[in-house]
C-alpha atoms as a PDB file:
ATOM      1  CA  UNK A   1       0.000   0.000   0.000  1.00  0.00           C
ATOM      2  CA  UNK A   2       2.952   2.136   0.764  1.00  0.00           C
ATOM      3  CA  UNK A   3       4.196   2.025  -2.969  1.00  0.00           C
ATOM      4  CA  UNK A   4       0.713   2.864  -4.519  1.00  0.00           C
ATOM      5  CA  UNK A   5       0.560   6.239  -1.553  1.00  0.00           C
ATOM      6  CA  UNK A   6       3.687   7.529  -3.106  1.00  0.00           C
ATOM      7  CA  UNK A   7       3.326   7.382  -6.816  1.00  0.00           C
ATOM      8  CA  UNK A   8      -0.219   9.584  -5.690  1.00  0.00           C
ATOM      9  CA  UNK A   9       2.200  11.896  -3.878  1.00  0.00           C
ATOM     10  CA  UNK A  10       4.381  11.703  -7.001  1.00  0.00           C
ATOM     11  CA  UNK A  11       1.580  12.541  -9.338  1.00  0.00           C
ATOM     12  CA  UNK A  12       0.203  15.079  -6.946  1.00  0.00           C
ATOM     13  CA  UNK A  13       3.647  16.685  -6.751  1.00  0.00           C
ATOM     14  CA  UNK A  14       4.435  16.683 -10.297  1.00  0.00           C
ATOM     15  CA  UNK A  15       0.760  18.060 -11.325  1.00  0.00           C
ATOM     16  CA  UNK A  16       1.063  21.230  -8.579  1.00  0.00           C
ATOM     17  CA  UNK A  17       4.433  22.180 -10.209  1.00  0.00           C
ATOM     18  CA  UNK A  18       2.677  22.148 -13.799  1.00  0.00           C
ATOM     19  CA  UNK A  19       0.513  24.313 -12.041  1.00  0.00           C
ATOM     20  CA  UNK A  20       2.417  26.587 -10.603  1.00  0.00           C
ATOM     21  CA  UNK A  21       4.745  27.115 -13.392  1.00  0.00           C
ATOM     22  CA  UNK A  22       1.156  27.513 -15.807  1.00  0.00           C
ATOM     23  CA  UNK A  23       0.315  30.514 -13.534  1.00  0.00           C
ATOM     24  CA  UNK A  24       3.809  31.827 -13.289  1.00  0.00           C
ATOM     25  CA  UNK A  25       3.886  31.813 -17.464  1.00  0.00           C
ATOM     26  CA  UNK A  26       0.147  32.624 -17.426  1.00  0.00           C
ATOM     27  CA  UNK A  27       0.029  34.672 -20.644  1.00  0.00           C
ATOM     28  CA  UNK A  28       1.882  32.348 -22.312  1.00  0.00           C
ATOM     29  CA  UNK A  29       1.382  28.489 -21.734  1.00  0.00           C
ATOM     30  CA  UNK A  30      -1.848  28.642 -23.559  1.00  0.00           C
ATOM     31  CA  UNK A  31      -0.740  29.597 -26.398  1.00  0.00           C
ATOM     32  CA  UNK A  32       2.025  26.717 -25.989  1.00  0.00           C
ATOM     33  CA  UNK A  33      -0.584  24.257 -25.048  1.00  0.00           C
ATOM     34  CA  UNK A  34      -2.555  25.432 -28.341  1.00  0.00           C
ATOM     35  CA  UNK A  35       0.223  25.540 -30.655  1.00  0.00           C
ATOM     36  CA  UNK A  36       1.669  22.147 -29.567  1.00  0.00           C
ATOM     37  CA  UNK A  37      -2.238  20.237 -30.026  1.00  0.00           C
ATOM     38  CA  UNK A  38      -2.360  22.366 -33.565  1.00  0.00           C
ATOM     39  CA  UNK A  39       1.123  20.560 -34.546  1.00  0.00           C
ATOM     40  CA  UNK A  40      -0.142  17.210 -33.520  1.00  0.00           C
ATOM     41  CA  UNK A  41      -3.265  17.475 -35.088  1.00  0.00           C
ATOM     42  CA  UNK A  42      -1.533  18.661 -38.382  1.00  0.00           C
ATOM     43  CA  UNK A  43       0.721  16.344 -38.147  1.00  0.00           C
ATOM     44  CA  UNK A  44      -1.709  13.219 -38.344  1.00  0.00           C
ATOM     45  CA  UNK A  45      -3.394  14.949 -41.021  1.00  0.00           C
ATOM     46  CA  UNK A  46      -0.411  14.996 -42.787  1.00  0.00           C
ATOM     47  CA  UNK A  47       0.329  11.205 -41.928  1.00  0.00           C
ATOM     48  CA  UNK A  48       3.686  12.491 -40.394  1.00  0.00           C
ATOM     49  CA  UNK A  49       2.716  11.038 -36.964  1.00  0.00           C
ATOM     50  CA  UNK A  50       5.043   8.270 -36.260  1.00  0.00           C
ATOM     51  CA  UNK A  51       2.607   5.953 -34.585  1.00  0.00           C
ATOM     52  CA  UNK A  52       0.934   6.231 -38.281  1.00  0.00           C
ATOM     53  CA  UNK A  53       4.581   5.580 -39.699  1.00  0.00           C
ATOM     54  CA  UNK A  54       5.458   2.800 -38.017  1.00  0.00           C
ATOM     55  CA  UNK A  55       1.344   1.669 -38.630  1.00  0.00           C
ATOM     56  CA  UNK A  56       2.376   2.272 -42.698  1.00  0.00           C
ATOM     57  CA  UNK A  57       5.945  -0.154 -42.389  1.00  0.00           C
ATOM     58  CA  UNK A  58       3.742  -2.934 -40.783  1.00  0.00           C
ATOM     59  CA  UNK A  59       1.514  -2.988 -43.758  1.00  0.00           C
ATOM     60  CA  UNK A  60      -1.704  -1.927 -42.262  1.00  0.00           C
ATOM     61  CA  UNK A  61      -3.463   0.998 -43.153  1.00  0.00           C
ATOM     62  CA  UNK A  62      -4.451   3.344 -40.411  1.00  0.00           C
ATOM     63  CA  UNK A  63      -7.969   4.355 -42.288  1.00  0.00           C
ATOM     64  CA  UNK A  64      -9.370   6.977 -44.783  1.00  0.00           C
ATOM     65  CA  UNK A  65      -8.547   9.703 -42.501  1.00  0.00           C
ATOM     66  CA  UNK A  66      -4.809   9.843 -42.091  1.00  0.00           C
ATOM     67  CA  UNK A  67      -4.631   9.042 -46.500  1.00  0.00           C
END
């Protein structure tokens, strides 16, 4: 039970410092947050996404949406 409480206070931990550097860049991590889900969206439009690579060398075709 020990193990499980501290990968909680782990996760707790790491998520408060996300926060606390969010607010401290407040103006700005949107924006990052944005741009970065923009590129990955693009990105598997474009098929560039290497989880759709790798999909492509294994033969299998990932579906009409990432042709």
């Amino acid at each position: 039970m020990s193990a499980d409480k501290t990968v909680i206070m782990l996760n707790l931990a790491a998520m408060a410092l996300f926060l606390a550097l969010a607010i401290m860049l407040h103006p700005y991590w949107m924006f990052g947050v944005i741009a970065v889900g923009m590129n990955f969206t693009r990105a598997i439009l474009n098929g560039q996404c290497l989880i759709v690579q790798g999909l492509r060398q294994l033969g299998l075709r990932p579906g009409s949406l990432f042709d």
